[in-house]
Protein backbone atom coordinates (compact mmCIF):
# COMPACT_ATOMS: atom_id res chain seq x y z
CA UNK A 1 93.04 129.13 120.38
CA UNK A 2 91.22 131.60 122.46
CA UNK A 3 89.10 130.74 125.96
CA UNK A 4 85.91 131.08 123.81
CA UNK A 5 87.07 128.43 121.61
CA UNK A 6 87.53 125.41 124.18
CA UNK A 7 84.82 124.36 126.84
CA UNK A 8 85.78 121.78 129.46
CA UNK A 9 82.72 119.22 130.08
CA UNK A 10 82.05 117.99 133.68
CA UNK A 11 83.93 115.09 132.93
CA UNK A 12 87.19 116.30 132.27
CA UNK A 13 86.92 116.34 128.63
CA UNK A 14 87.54 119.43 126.19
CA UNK A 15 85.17 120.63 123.52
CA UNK A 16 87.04 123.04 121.13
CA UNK A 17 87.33 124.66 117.57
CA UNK A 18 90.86 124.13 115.73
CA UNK A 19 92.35 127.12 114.81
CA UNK A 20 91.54 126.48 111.30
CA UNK A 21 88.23 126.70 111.62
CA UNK A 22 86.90 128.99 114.71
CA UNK A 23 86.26 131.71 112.12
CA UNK A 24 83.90 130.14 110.55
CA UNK A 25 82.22 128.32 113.49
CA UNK A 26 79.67 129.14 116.20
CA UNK A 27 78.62 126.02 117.90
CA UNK A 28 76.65 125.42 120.82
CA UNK A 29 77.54 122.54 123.34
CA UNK A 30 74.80 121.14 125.31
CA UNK A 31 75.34 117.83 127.78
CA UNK A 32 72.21 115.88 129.12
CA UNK A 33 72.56 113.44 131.91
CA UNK A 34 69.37 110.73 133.20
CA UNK A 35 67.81 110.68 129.52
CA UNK A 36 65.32 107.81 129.27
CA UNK A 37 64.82 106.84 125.73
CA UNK A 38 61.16 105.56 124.99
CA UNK A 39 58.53 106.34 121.91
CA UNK A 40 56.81 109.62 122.75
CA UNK A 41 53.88 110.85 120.91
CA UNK A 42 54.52 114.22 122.62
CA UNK A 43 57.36 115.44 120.36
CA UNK A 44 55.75 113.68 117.48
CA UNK A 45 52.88 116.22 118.17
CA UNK A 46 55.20 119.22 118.42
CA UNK A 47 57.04 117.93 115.32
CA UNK A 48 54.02 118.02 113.57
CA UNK A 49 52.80 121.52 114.96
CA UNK A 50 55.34 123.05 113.71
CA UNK A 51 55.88 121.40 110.71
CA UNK A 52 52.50 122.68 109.90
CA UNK A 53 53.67 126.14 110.33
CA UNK A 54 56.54 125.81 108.44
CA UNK A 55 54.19 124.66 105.29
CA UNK A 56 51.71 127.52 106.06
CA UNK A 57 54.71 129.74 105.43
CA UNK A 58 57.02 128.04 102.79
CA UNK A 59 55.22 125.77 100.89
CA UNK A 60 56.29 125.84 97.18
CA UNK A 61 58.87 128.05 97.79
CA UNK A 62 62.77 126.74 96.43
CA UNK A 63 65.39 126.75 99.64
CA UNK A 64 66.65 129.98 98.12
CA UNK A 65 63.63 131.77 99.03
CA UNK A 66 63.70 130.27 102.61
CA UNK A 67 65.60 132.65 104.47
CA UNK A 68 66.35 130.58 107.69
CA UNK A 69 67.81 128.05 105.11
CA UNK A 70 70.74 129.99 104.19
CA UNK A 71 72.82 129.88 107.69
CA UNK A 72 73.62 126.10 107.51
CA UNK A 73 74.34 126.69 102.98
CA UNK A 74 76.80 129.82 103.97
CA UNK A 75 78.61 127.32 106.87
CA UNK A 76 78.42 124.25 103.97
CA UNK A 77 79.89 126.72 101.39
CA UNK A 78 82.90 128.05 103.62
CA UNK A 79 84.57 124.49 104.51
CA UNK A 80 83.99 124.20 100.41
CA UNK A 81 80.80 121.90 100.57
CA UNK A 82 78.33 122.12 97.65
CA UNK A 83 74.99 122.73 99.51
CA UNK A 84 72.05 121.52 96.88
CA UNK A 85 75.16 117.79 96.91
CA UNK A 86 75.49 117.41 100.16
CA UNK A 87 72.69 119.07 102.25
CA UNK A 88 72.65 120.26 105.44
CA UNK A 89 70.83 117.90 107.83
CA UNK A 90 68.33 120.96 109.07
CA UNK A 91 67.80 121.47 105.25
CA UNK A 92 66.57 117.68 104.57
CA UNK A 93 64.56 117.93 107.20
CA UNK A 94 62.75 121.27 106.03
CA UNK A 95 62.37 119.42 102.27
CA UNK A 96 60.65 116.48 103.81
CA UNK A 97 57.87 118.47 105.82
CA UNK A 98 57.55 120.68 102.97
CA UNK A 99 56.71 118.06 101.02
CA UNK A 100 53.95 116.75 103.73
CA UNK A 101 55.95 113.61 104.70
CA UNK A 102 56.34 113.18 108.42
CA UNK A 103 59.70 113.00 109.82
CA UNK A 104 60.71 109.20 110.92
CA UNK A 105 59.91 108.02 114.64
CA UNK A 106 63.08 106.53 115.49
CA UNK A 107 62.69 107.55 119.62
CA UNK A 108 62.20 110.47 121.79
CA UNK A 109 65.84 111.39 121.61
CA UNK A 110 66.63 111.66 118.13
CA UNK A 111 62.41 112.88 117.27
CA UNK A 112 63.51 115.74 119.77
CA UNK A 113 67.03 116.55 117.87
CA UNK A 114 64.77 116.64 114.61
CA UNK A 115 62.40 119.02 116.01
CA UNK A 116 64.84 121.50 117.92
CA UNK A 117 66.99 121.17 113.70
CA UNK A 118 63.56 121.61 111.99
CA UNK A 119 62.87 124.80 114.75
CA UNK A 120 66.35 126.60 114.19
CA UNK A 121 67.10 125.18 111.01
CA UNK A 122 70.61 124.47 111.48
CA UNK A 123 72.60 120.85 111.47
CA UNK A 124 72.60 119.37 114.89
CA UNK A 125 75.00 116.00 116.02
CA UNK A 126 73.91 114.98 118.70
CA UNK A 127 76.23 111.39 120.45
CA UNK A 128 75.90 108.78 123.10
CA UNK A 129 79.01 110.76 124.96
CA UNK A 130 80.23 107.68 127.13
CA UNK A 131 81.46 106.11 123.13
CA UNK A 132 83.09 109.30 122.48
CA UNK A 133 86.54 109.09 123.59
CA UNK A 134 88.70 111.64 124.87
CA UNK A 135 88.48 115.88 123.64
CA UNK A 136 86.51 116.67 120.94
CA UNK A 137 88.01 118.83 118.11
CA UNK A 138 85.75 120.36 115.30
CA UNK A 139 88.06 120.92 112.40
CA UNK A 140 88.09 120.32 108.42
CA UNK A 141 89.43 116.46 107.62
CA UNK A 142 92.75 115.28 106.17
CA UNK A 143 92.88 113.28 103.24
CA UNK A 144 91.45 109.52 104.12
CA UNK A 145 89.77 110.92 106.90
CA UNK A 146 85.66 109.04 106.95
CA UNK A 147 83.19 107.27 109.29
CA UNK A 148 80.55 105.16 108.28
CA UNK A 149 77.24 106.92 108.76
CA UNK A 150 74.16 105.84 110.47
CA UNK A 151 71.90 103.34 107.99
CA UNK A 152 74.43 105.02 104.63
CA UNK A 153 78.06 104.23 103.40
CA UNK A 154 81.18 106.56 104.73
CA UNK A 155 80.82 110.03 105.38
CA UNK A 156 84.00 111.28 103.52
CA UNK A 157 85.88 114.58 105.46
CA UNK A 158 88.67 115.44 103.76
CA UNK A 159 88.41 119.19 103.26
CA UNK A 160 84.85 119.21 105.46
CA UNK A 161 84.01 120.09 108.75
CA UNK A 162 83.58 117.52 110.87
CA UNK A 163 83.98 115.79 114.86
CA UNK A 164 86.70 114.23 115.98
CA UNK A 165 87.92 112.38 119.23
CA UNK A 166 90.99 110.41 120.07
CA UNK A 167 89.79 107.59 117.86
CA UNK A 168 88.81 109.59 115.11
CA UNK A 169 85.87 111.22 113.06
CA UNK A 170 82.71 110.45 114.33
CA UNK A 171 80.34 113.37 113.46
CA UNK A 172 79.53 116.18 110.66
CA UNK A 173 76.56 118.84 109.62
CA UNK A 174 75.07 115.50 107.34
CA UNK A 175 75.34 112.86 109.30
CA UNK A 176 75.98 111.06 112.61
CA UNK A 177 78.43 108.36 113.02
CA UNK A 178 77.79 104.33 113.65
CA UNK A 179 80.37 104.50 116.55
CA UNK A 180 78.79 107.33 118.72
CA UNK A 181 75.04 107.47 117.54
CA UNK A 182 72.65 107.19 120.82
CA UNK A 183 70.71 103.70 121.36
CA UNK A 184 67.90 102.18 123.33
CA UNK A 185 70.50 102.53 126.56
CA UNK A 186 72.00 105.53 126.07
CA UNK A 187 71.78 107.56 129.37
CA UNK A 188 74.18 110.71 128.95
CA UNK A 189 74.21 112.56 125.38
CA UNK A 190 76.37 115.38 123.63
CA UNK A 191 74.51 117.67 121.43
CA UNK A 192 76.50 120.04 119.19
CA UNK A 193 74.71 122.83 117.68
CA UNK A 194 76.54 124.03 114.37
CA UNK A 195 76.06 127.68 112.51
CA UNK A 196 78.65 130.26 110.84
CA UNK A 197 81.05 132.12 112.79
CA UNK A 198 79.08 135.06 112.35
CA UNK A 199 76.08 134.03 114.08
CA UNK A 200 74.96 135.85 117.14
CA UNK A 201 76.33 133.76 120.37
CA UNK A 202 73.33 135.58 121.95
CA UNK A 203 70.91 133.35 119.81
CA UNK A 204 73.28 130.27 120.25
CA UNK A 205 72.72 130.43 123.61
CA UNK A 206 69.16 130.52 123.60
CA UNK A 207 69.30 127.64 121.03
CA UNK A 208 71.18 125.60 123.57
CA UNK A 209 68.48 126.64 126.37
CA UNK A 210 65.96 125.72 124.47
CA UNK A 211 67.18 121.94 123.32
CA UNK A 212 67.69 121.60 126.62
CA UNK A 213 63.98 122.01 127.64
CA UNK A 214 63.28 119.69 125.12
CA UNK A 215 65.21 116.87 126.17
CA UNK A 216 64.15 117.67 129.34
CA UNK A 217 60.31 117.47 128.58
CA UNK A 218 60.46 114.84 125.88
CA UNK A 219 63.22 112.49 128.18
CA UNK A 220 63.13 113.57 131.36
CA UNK A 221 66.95 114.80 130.58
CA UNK A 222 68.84 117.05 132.63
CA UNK A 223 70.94 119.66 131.43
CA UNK A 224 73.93 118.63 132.98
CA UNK A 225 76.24 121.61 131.04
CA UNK A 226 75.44 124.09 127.73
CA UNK A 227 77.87 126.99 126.34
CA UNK A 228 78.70 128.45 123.06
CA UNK A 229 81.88 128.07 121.37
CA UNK A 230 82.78 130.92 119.01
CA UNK A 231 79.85 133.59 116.78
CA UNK A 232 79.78 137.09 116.71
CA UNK A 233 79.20 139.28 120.09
């Protein structure tokens, strides 16, 4: 494991890609501290801003046709994850303001993860980090390995990338975990940015800048730590 694979968060704790997979993984690492979680029609309008642009220029095109689309199918594909089964979270999200269905209000936090996924078009976890316990490893599942998913059944690992801490998996490129998802109280988050390992850590980084901002508008967040783990130079 190489120092561009690990990050150490203000707490203590280590962010890092297993050996297995830091070829195939660039991830950016963003914490927010002082979040305030409330409706706010702000990044509903945003959402919808852009989600207007996006139709202006893709509707009734397939996903093949959308190039932005094929970052998070390529990092699917390499941990051996059918794409068009199992789709990218960033990819759902595309599909449903394609189709000129707004994205659910759930509350500012997880309306502003949708809108930075929808804006870079790649999968983004994003935790309550006070439930996650211990390091964090990103690394393909063992056989049995699963967490049940927010409002769905288990999320099933084995052979996929995935999030794990000391008490096991609790995140993936589809779906948050139960155990770590952010609530009404949540006051610290982790958000974990996920792409190939050959995208530019240049544009990681300004993905991670830019999140932040919009935790920081849309929750009064403040960027309490960002860096990117692994991509090309």
């Amino acid at each position: 494991m190489t120092a561009d694979h690990v990050a150490v968060l203000p707490d203590g704790r280590q962010v890092m890609l297993s050996d297995e997979a830091a070829a195939r993984l660039c991830c950016g690492v963003v914490v927010m501290d002082s979040v305030v979680v409330a409706d706010n029609p702000a990044v509903w309008e945003a959402t919808g801003n852009l989600g207007q642009k996006l139709i202006t220029q893709w509707a009734g095109s397939l996903p093949s046709q959308i190039p932005g689309l094929a970052e998070a199918r390529t990092l699917y594909k390499s941990f051996g994850m059918d794409p068009s089964r199992h789709r990218p979270s960033s990819e759902a999200l595309l599909r449903r303001t394609l189709k000129g269905q707004d994205l659910y209000h759930i509350n500012n936090l997880v309306d502003t993860c949708n809108l930075a996924s929808l804006q870079f078009l790649l999968p983004i976890g994003m935790y309550e980090l006070p439930l996650v316990q211990g390091d964090v490893t990103l690394r393909t599942g063992r056989e049995g390995e699963e967490y049940p998913g927010i409002r769905k059944g288990p999320v099933h690992l084995q052979g996929r990338l995935g999030l794990f801490d000391d008490q096991g998996p609790f995140g993936s490129p589809t779906s948050d975990s139960a155990r770590t998802c952010t609530s009404d109280q949540t006051k610290s988050l982790l958000a974990v940015i996920m792409a190939t390992g050959s995208y530019q850590r240049e544009a990681m980084a300004d993905n991670n800048l830019q999140i932040s901002k919009m935790f920081a508008t849309f929750s009064g967040g403040k960027e309490a730590f960002r860096t990117v783990l692994g991509g090309a130079a």
